[in-house]
C-alpha atoms as a PDB file:
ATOM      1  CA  UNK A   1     129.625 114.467  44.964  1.00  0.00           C
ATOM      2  CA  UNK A   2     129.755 112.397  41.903  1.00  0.00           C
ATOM      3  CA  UNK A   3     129.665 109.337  43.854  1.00  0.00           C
ATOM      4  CA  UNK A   4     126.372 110.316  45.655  1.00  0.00           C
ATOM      5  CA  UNK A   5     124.570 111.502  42.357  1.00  0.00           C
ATOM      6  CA  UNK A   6     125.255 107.971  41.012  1.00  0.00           C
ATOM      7  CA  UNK A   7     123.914 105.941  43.776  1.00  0.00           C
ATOM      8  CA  UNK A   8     121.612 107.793  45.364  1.00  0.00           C
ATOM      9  CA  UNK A   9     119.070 106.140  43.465  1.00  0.00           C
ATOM     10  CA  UNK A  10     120.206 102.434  43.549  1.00  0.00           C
ATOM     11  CA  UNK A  11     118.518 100.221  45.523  1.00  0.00           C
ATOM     12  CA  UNK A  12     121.141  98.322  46.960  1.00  0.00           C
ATOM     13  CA  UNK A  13     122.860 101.153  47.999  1.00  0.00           C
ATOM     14  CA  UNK A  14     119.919 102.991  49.606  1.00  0.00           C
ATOM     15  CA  UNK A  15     119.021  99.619  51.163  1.00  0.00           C
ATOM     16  CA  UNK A  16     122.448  98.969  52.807  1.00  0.00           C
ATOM     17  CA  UNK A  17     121.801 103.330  53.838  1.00  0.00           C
ATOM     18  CA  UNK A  18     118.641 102.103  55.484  1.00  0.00           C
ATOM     19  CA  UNK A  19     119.750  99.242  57.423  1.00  0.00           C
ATOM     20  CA  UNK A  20     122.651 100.980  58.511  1.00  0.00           C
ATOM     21  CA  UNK A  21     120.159 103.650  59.565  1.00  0.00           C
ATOM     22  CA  UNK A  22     117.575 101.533  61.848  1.00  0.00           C
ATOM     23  CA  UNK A  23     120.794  99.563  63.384  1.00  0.00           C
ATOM     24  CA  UNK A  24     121.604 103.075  64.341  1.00  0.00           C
ATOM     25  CA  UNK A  25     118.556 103.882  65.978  1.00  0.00           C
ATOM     26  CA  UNK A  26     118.015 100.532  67.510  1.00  0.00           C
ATOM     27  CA  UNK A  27     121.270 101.051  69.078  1.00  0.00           C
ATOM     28  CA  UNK A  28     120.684 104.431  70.194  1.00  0.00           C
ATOM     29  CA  UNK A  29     117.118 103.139  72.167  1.00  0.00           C
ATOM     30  CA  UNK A  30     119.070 100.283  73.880  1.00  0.00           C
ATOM     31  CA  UNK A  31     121.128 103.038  75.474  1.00  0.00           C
ATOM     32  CA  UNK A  32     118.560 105.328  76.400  1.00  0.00           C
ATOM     33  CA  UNK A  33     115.913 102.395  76.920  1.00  0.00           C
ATOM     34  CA  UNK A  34     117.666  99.675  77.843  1.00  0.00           C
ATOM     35  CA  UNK A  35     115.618  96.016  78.037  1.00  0.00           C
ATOM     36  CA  UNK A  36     113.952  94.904  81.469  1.00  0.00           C
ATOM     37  CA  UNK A  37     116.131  92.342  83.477  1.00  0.00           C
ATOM     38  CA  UNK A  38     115.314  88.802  82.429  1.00  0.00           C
ATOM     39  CA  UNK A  39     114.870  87.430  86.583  1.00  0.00           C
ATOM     40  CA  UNK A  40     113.562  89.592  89.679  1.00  0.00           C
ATOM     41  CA  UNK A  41     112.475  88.678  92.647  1.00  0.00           C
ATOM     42  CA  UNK A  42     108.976  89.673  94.712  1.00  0.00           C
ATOM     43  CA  UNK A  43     108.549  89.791  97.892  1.00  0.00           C
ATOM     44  CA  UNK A  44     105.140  89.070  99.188  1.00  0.00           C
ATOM     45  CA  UNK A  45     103.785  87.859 102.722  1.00  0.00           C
ATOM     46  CA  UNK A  46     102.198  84.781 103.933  1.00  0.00           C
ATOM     47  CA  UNK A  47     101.370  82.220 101.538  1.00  0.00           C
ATOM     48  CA  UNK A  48      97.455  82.347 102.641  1.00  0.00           C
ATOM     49  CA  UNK A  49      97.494  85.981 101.962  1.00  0.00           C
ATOM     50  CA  UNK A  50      96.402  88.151  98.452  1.00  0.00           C
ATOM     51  CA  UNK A  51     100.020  89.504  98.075  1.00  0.00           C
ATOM     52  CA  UNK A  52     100.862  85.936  97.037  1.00  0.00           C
ATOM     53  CA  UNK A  53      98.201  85.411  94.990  1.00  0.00           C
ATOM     54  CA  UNK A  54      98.805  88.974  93.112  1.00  0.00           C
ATOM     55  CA  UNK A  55     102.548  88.204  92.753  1.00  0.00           C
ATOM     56  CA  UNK A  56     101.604  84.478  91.191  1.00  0.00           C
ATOM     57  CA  UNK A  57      99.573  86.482  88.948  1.00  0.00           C
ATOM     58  CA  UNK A  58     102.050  88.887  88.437  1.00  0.00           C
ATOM     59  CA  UNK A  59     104.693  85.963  87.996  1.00  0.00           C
ATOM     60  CA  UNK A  60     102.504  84.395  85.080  1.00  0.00           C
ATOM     61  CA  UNK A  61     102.146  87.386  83.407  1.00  0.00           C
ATOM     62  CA  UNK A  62     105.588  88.478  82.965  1.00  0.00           C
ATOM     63  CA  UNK A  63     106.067  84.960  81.891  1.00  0.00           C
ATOM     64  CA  UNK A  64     104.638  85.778  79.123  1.00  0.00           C
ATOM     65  CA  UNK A  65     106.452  88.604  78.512  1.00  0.00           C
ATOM     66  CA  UNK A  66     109.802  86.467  78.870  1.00  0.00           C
ATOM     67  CA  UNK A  67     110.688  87.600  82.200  1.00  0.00           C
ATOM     68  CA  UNK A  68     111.453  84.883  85.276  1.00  0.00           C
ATOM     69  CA  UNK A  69     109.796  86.195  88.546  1.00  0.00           C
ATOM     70  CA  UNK A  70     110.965  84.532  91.753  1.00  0.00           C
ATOM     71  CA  UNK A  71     108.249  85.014  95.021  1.00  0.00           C
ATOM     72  CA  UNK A  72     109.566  84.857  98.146  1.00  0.00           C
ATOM     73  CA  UNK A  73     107.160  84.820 101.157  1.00  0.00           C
ATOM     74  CA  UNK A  74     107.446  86.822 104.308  1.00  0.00           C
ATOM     75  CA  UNK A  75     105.879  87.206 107.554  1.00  0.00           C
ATOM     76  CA  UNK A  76     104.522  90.577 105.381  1.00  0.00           C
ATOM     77  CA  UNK A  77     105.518  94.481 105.398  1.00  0.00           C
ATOM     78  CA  UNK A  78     108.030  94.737 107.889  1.00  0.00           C
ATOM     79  CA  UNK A  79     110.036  91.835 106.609  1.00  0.00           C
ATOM     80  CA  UNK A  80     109.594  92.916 102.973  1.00  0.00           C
ATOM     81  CA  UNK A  81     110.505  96.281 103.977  1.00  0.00           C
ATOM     82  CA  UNK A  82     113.758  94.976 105.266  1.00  0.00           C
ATOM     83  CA  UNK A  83     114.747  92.528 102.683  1.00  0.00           C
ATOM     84  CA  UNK A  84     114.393  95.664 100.267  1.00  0.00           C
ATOM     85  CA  UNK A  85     117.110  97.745 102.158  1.00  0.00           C
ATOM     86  CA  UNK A  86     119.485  94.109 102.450  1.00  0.00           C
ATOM     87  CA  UNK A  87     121.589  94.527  99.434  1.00  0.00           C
ATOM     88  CA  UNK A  88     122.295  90.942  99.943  1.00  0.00           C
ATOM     89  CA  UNK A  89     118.815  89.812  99.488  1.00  0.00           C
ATOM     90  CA  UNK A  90     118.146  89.255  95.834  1.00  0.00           C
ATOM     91  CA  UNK A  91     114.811  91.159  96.390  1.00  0.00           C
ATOM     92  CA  UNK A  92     114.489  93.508  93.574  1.00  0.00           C
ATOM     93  CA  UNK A  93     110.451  94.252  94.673  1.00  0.00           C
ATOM     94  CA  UNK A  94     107.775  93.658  97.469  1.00  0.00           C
ATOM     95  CA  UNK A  95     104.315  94.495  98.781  1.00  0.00           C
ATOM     96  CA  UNK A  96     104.219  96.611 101.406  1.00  0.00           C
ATOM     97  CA  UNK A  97     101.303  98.001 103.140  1.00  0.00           C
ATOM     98  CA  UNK A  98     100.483 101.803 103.372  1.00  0.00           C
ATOM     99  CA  UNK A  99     101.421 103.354 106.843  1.00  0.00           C
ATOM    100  CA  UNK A 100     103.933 100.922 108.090  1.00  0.00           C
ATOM    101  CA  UNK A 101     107.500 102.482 106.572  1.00  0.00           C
ATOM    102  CA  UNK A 102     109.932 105.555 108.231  1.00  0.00           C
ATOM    103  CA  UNK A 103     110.567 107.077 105.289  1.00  0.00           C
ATOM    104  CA  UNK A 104     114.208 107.746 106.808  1.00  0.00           C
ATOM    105  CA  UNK A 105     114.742 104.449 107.056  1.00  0.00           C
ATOM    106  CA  UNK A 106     114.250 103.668 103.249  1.00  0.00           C
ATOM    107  CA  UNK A 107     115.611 106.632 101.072  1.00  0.00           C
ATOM    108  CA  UNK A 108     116.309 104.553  98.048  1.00  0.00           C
ATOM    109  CA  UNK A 109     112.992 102.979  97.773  1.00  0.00           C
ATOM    110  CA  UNK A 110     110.256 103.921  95.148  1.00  0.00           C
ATOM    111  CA  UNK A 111     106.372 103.535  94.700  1.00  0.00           C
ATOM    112  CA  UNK A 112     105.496 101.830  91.253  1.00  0.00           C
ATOM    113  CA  UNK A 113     101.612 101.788  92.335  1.00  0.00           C
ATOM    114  CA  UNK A 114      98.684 101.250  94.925  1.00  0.00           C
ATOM    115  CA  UNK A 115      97.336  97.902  94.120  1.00  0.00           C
ATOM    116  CA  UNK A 116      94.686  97.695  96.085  1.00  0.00           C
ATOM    117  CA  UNK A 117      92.711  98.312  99.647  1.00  0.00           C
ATOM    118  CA  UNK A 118      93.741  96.630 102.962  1.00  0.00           C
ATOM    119  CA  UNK A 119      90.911  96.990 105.207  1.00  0.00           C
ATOM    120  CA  UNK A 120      91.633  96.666 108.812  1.00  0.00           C
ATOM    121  CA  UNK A 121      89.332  93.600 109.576  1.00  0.00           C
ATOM    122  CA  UNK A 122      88.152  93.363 113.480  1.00  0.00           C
ATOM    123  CA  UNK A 123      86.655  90.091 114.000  1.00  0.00           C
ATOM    124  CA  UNK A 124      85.298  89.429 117.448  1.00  0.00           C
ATOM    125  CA  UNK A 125      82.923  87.031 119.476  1.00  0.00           C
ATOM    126  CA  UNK A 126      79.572  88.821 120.748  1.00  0.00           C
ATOM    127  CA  UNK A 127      79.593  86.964 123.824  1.00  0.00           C
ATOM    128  CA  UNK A 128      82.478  88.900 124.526  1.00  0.00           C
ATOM    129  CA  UNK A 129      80.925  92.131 124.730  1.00  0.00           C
ATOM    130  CA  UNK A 130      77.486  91.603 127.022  1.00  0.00           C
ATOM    131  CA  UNK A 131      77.445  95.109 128.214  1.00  0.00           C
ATOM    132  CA  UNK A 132      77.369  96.245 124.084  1.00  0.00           C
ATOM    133  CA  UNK A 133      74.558  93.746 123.483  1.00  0.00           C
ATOM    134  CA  UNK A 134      77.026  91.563 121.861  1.00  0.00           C
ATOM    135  CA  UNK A 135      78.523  95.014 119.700  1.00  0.00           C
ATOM    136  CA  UNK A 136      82.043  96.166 118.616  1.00  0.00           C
ATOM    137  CA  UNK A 137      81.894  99.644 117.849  1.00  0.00           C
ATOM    138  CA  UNK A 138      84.978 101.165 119.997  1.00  0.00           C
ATOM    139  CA  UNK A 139      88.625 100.045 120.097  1.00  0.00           C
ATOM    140  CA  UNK A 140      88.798 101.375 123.923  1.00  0.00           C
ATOM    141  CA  UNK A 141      86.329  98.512 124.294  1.00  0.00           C
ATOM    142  CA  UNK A 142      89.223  95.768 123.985  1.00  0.00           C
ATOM    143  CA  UNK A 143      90.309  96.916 127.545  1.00  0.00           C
ATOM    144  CA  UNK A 144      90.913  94.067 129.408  1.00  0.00           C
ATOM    145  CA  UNK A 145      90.211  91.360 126.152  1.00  0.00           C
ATOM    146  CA  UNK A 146      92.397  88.754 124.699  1.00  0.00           C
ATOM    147  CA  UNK A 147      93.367  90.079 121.026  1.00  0.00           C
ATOM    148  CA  UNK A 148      95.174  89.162 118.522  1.00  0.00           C
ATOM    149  CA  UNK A 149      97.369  91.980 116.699  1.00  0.00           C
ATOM    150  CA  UNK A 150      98.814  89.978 114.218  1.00  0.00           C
ATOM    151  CA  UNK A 151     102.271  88.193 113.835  1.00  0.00           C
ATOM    152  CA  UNK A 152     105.841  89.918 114.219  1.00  0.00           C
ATOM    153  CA  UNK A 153     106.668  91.028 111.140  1.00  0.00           C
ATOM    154  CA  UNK A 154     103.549  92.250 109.516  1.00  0.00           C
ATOM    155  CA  UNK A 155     101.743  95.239 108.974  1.00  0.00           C
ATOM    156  CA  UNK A 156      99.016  93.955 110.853  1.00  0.00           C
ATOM    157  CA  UNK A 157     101.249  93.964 114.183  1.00  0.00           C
ATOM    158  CA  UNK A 158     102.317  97.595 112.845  1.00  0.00           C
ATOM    159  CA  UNK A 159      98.942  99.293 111.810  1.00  0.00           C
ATOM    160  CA  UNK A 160      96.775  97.377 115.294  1.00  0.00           C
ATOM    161  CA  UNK A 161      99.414  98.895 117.780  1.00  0.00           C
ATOM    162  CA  UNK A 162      99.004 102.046 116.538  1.00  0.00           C
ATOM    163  CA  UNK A 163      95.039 102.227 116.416  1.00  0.00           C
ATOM    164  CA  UNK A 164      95.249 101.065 119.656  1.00  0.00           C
ATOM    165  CA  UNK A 165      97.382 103.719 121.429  1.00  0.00           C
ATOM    166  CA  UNK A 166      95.458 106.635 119.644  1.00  0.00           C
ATOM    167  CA  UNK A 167      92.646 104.703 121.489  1.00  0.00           C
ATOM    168  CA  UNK A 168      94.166 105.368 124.511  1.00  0.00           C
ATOM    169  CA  UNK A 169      94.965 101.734 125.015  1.00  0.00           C
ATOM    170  CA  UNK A 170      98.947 100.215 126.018  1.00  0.00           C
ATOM    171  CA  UNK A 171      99.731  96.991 125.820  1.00  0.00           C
ATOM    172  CA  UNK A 172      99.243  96.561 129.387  1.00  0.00           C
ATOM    173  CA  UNK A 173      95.301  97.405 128.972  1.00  0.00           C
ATOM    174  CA  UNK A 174      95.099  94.509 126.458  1.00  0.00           C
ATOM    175  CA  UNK A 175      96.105  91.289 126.965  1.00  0.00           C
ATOM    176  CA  UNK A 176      97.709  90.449 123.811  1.00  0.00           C
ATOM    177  CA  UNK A 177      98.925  87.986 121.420  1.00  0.00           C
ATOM    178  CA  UNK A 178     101.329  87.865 118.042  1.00  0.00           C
ATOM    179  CA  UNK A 179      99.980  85.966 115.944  1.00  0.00           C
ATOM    180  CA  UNK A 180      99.772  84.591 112.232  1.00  0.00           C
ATOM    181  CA  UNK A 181      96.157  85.110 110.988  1.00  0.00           C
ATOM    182  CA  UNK A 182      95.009  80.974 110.996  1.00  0.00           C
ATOM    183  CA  UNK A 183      96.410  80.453 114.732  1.00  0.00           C
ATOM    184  CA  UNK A 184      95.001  83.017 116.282  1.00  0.00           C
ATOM    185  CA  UNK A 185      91.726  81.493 114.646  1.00  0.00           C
ATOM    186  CA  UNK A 186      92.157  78.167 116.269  1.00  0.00           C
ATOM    187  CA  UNK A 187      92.439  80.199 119.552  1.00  0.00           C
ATOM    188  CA  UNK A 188      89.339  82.307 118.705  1.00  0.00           C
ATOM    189  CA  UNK A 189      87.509  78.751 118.139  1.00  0.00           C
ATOM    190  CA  UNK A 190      88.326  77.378 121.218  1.00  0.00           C
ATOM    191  CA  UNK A 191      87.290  80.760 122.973  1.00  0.00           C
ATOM    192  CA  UNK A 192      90.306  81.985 123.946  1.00  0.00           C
ATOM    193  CA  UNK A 193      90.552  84.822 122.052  1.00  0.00           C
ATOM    194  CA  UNK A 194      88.001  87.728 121.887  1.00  0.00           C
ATOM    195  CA  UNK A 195      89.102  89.488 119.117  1.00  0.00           C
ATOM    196  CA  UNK A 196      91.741  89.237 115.982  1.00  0.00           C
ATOM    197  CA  UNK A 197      92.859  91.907 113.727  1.00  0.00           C
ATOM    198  CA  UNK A 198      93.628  91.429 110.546  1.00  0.00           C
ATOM    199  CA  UNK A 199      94.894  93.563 107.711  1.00  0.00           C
ATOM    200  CA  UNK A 200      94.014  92.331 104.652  1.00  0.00           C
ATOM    201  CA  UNK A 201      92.097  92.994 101.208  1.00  0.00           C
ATOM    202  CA  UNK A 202      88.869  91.584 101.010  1.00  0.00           C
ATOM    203  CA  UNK A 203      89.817  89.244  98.346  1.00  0.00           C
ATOM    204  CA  UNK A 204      91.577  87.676 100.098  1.00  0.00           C
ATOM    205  CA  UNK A 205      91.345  83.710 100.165  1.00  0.00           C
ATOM    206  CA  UNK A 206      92.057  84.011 104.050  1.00  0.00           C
ATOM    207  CA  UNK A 207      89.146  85.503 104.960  1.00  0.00           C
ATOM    208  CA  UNK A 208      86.890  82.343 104.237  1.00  0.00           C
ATOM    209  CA  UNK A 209      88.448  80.880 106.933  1.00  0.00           C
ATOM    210  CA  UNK A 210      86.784  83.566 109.257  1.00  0.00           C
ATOM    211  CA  UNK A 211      83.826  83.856 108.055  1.00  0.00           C
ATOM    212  CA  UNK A 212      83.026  80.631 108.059  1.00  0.00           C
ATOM    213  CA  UNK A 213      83.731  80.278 112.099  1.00  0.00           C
ATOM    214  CA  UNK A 214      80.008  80.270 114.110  1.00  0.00           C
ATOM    215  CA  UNK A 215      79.658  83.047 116.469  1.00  0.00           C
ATOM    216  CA  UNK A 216      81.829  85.601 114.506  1.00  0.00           C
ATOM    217  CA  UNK A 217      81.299  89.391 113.771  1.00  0.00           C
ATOM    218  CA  UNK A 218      83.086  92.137 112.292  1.00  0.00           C
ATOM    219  CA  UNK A 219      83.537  95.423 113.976  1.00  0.00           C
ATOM    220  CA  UNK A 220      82.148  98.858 112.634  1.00  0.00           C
ATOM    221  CA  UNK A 221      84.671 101.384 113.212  1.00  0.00           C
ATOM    222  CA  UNK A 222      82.445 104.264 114.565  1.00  0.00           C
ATOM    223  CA  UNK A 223      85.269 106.529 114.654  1.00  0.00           C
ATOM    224  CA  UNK A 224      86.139 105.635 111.186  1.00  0.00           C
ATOM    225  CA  UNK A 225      86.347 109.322 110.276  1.00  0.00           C
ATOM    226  CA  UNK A 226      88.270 110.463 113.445  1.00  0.00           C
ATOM    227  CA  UNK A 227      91.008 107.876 112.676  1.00  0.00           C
ATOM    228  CA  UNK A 228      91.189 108.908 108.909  1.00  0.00           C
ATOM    229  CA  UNK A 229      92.079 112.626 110.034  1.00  0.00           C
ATOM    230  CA  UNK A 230      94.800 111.251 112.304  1.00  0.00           C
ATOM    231  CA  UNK A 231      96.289 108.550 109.962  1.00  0.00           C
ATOM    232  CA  UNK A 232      96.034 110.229 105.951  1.00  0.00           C
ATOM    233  CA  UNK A 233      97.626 107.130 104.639  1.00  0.00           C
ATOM    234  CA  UNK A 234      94.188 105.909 106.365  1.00  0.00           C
ATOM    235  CA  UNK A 235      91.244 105.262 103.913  1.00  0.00           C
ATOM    236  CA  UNK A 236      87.550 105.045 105.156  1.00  0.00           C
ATOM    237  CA  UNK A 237      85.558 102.275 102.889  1.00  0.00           C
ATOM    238  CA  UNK A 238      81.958 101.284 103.486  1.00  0.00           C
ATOM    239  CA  UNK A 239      81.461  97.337 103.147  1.00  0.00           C
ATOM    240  CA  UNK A 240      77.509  96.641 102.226  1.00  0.00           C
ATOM    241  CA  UNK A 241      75.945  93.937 103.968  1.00  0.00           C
ATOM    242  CA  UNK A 242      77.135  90.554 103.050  1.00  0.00           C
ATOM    243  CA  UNK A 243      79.608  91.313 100.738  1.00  0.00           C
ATOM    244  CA  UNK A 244      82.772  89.658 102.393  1.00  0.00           C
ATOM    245  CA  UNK A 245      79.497  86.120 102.643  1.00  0.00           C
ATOM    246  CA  UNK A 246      76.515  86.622 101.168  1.00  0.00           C
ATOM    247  CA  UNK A 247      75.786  83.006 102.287  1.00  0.00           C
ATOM    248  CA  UNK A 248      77.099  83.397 106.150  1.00  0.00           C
ATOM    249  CA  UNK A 249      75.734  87.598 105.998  1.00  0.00           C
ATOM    250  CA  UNK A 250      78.975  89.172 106.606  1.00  0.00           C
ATOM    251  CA  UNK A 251      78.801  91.805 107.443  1.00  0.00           C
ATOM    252  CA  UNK A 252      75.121  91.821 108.911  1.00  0.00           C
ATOM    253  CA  UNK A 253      74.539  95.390 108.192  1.00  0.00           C
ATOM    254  CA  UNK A 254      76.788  98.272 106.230  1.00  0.00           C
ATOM    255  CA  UNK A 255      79.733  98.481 108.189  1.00  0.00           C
ATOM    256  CA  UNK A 256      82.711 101.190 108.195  1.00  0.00           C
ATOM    257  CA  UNK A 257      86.030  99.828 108.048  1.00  0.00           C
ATOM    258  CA  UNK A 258      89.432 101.744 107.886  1.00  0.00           C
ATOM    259  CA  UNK A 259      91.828 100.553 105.076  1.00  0.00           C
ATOM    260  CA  UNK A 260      95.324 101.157 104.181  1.00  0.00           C
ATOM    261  CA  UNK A 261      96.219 101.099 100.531  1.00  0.00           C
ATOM    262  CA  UNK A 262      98.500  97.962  99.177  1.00  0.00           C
ATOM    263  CA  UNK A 263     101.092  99.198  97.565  1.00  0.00           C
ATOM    264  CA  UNK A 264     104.282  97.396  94.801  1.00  0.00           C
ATOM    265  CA  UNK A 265     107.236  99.231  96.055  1.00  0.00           C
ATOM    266  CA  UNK A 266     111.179  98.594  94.651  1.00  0.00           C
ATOM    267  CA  UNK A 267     114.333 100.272  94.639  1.00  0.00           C
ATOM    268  CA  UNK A 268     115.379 103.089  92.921  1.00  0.00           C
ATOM    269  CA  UNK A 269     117.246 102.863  89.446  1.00  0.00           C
ATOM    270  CA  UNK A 270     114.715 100.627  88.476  1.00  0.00           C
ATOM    271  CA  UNK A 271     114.430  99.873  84.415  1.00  0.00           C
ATOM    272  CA  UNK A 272     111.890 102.291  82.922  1.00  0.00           C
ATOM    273  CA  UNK A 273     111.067  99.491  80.302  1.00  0.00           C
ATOM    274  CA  UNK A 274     110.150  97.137  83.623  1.00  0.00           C
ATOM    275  CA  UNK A 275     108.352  99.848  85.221  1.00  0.00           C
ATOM    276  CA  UNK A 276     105.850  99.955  82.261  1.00  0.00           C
ATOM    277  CA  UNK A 277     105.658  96.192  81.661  1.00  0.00           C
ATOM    278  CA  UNK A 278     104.285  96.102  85.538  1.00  0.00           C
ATOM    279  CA  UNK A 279     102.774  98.412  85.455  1.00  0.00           C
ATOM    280  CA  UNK A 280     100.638  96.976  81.957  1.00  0.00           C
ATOM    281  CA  UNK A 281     100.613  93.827  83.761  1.00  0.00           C
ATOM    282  CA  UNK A 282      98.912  95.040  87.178  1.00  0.00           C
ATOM    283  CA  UNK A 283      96.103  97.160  85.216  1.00  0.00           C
ATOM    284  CA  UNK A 284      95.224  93.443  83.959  1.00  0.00           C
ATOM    285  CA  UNK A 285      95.160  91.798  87.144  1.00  0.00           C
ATOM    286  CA  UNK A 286      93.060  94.291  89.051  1.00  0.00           C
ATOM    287  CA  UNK A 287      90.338  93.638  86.787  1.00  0.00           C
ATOM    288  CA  UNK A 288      89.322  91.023  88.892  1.00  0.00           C
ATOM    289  CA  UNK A 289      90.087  93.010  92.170  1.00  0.00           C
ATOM    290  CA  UNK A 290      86.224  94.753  92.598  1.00  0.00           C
ATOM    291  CA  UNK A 291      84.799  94.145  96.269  1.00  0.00           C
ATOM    292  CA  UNK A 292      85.598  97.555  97.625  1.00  0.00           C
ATOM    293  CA  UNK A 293      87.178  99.931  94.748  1.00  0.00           C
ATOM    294  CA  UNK A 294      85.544 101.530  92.106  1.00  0.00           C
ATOM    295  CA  UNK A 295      86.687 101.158  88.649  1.00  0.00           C
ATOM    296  CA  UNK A 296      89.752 102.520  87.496  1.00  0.00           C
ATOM    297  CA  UNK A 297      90.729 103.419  91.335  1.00  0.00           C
ATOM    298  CA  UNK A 298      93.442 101.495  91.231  1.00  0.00           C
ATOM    299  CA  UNK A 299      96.649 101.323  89.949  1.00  0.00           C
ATOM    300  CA  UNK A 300      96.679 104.526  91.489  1.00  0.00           C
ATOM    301  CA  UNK A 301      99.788 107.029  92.090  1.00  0.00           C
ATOM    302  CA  UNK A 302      98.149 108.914  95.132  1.00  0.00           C
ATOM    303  CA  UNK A 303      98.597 108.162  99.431  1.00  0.00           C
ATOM    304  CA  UNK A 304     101.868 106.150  98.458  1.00  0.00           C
ATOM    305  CA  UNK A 305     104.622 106.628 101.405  1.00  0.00           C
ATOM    306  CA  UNK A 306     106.828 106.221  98.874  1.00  0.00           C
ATOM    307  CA  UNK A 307     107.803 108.678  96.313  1.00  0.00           C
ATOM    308  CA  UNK A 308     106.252 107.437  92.721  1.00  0.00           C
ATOM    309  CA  UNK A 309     108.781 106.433  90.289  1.00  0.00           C
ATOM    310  CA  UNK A 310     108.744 109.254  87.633  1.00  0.00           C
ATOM    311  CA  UNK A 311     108.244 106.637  84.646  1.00  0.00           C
ATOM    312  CA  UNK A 312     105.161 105.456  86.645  1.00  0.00           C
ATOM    313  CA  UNK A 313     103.791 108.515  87.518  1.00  0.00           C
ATOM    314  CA  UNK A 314     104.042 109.234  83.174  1.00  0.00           C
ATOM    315  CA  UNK A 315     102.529 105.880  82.620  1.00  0.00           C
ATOM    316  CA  UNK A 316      99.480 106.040  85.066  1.00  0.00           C
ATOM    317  CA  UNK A 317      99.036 109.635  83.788  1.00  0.00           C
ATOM    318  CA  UNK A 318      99.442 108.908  80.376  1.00  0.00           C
ATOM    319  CA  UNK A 319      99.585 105.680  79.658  1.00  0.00           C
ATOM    320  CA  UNK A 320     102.837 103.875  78.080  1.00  0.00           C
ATOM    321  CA  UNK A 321     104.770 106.013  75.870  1.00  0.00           C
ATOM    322  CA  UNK A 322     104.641 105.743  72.190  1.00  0.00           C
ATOM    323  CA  UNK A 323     108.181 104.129  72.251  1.00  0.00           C
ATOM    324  CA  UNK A 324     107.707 101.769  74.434  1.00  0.00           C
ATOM    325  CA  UNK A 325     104.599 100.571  72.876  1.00  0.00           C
ATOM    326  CA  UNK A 326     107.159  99.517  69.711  1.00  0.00           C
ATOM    327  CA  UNK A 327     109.956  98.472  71.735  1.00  0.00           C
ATOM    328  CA  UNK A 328     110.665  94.951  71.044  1.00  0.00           C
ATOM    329  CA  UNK A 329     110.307  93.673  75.193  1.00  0.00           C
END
């Protein structure tokens, strides 16, 4: 007792008491909160496509932040889907689009966020459709057409083939083709294609390769709301007149469009401290992201297949915590 009457009040002991102290604590957060891994991998879809460009974004953001990000480009959803269950794969994350997953299938995977909307772009050639006047409004009217449901692989191939049979259209009523979004464009040039689906978000560098093709239009889903009721993970967005070209007038008039929600999806276990420096990182990059949501729509924790990782669900409810705001990573 002696001894701590007589140094409680020197310096040099109470210093040595307080260092002692914080390497304590310190040591005690790196258990609970342990650091983020310093390399991950993302996987992310064609290279023409906005789930590259988000992960480059992505990728020079946790730069920053002293963390490597690898990309890896897929054929897009089902493939990312996939290399997420391969424990062999070195994929850690991917984007994968609403609708597409069995949940059964993928137990151990969790939602960190929606990113952003997919709509589900119909382009088609007027001439195509003389009995319309020249007018898309009905999937049931690609009976008999050349289309284009996207590429194995994607969830363009996934999302088109199931519109289409709640159309009451097989494969057999359709003469189809698989393919990646710029060949079935050179077809559609050349006129022999009639129509090409595409699943993609309308910022999208992609899509300036469509609508810059003469004789294109984009289909109005007139059973946008039907298809919403039948598909929840289905959104129904209303694109104003020339907002995907204000120079070519795409669309020529408001159009309805169905659209699935983008969404960054990784395993479970995850680091919490990760979760929130993603999470920070994404709110920054959507910024830019403001053809069809409203502000602050997205990140967003609602109509995920995925069940949202509990640290994101805090952080997009909250915001990030008071200790990770001070945590040194």
């Amino acid at each position: 007792m002696d001894f701590i009457r007589k140094n409680i009040y020197n310096p040099i002991a109470f210093g040595i008491a307080f260092l002692v102290l914080v390497a304590i604590l310190f040591a005690t957060l790196w258990v609970l909160v342990p650091p983020p891994p310093r390399s991950i991998q993302l996987a992310t879809g064609l290279p023409t496509g906005l789930y590259q460009q988000f992960g480059e974004r992505l990728q020079k953001e946790l730069t920053e932040e002293g963390i490597s990000l690898r990309l890896r480009t897929t054929g897009g959803t089902s493939d990312n889907l996939a290399l997420l269950n391969d424990p062999h794969s070195g994929v850690d994350f991917a984007m994968v689009q609403g609708g597409v997953a069995d949940l059964s299938k993928h137990p151990k995977l969790v939602s960190i966020a929606g990113v952003f909307y997919e709509p589900v772009w119909v382009w088609y050639r007027e001439a195509s459709f003389p009995n319309e006047s020249g007018r898309l409004g009905l999937l049931s009217q690609l009976k008999g057409k050349r289309v284009s449901i996207g590429n194995e692989g994607s969830g363009t191939l996934s999302l088109a083939s199931q519109l289409l049979e709640a159309s009451g259209l097989s494969m057999n009523d359709i003469r189809t083709e698989k393919l990646k979004p710029l060949e079935a464009l050179e077809k559609f040039k050349k006129g022999e294609l009639d129509a090409i689906f595409l699943v993609s978000a309308a910022e999208a560098p992609l899509l300036k390769s469509f609508y810059e093709t003469p004789g294109i239009r984009l289909m109005s889903f007139e059973q946008a709301e039907a298809y919403v009721h039948l598909f929840p993970f289905l959104s129904k967005v209303t694109v104003p007149r020339g907002m995907v070209s204000i120079a070519y007038d795409l669309p020529r008039q408001d159009i309805q469009v169905l659209a699935a929600t983008a969404t960054l999806v990784g395993k479970e276990g995850i680091s919490p401290a990760l979760v929130t420096l993603l999470l920070g990182d994404t709110y920054d990059i959507l910024k830019s992201y403001a053809y069809l949501q409203k502000p602050g729509e997205f990140p967003s924790g609602t109509g995920l297949d995925f069940p949202l990782h509990v640290d994101a669900e805090i952080y997009l409810k909250d915001g990030p915590s008071l200790l990770h705001r001070h945590l040194p990573f």
